[in-house]
C-alpha atoms as a PDB file:
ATOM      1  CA  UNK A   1       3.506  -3.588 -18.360  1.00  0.00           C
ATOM      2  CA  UNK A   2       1.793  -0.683 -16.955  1.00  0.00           C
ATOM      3  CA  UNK A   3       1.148   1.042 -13.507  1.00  0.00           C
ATOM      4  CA  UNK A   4      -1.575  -0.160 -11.746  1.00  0.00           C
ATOM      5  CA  UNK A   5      -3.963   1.175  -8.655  1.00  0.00           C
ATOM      6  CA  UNK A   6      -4.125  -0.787  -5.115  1.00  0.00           C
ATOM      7  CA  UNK A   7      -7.765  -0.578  -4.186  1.00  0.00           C
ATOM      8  CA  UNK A   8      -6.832  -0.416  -0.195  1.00  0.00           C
ATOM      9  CA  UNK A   9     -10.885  -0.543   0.146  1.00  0.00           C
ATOM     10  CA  UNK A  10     -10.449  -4.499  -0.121  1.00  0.00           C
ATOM     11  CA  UNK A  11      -8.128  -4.558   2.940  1.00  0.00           C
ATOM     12  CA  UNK A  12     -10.324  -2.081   5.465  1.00  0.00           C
ATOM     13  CA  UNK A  13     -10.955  -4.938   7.778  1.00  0.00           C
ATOM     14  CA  UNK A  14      -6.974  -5.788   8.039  1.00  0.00           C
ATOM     15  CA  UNK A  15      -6.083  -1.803   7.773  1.00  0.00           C
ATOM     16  CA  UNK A  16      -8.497  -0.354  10.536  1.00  0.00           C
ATOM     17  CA  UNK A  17      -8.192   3.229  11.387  1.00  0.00           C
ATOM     18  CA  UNK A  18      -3.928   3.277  10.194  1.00  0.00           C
ATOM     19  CA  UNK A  19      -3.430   5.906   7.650  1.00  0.00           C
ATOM     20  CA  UNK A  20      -0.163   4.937   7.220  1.00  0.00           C
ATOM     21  CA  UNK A  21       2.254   1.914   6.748  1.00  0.00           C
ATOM     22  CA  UNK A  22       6.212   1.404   6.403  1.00  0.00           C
ATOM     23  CA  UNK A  23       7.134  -0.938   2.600  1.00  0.00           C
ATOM     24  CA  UNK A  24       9.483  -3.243   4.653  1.00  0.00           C
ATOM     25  CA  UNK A  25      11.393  -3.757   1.534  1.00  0.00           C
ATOM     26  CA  UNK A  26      12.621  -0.014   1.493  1.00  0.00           C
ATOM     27  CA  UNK A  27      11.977   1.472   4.530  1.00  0.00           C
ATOM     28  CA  UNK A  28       9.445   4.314   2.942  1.00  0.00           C
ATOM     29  CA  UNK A  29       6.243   5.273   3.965  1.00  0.00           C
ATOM     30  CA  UNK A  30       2.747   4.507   2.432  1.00  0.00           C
ATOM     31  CA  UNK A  31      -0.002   6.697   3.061  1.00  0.00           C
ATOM     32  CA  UNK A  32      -2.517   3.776   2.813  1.00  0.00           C
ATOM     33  CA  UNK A  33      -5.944   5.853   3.407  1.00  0.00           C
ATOM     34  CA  UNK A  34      -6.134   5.986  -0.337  1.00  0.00           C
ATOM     35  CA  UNK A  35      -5.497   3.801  -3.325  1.00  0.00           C
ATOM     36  CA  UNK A  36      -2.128   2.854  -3.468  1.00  0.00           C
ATOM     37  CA  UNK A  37      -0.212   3.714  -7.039  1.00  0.00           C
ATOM     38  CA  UNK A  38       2.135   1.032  -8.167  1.00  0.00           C
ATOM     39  CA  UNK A  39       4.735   0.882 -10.862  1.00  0.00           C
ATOM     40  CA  UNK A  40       4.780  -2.345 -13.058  1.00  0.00           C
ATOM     41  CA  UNK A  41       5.584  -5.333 -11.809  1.00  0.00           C
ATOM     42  CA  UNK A  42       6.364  -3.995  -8.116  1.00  0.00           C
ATOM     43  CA  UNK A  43       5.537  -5.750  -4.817  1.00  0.00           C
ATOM     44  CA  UNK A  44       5.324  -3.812  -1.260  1.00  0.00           C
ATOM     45  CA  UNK A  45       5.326  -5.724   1.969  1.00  0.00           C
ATOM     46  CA  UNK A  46       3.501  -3.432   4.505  1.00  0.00           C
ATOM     47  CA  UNK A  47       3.821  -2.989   8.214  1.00  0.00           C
ATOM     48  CA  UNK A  48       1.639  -0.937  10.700  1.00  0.00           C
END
């Protein structure tokens, strides 16, 4: 297994002009106005 990239270009219609989003899973924040850097196997559920 090995880290992977979210190309957040393929979700610019959904994403709009927010630069950032909360992970509901853990309560961080995601800066999502660039790729998003994942660790193996890892899932995010993102609010905005």
């Amino acid at each position: 297994n090995e880290a992977n990239e979210l190309n957040v270009s393929r979700y610019a219609e959904i994403i709009g002009s927010h630069d950032k989003a909360t992970d509901v899973t853990n309560g961080r924040t995601v800066l999502i106005n660039k790729n998003v850097k994942l660790r193996p196997r890892q899932s995010m559920i993102l609010e905005f």
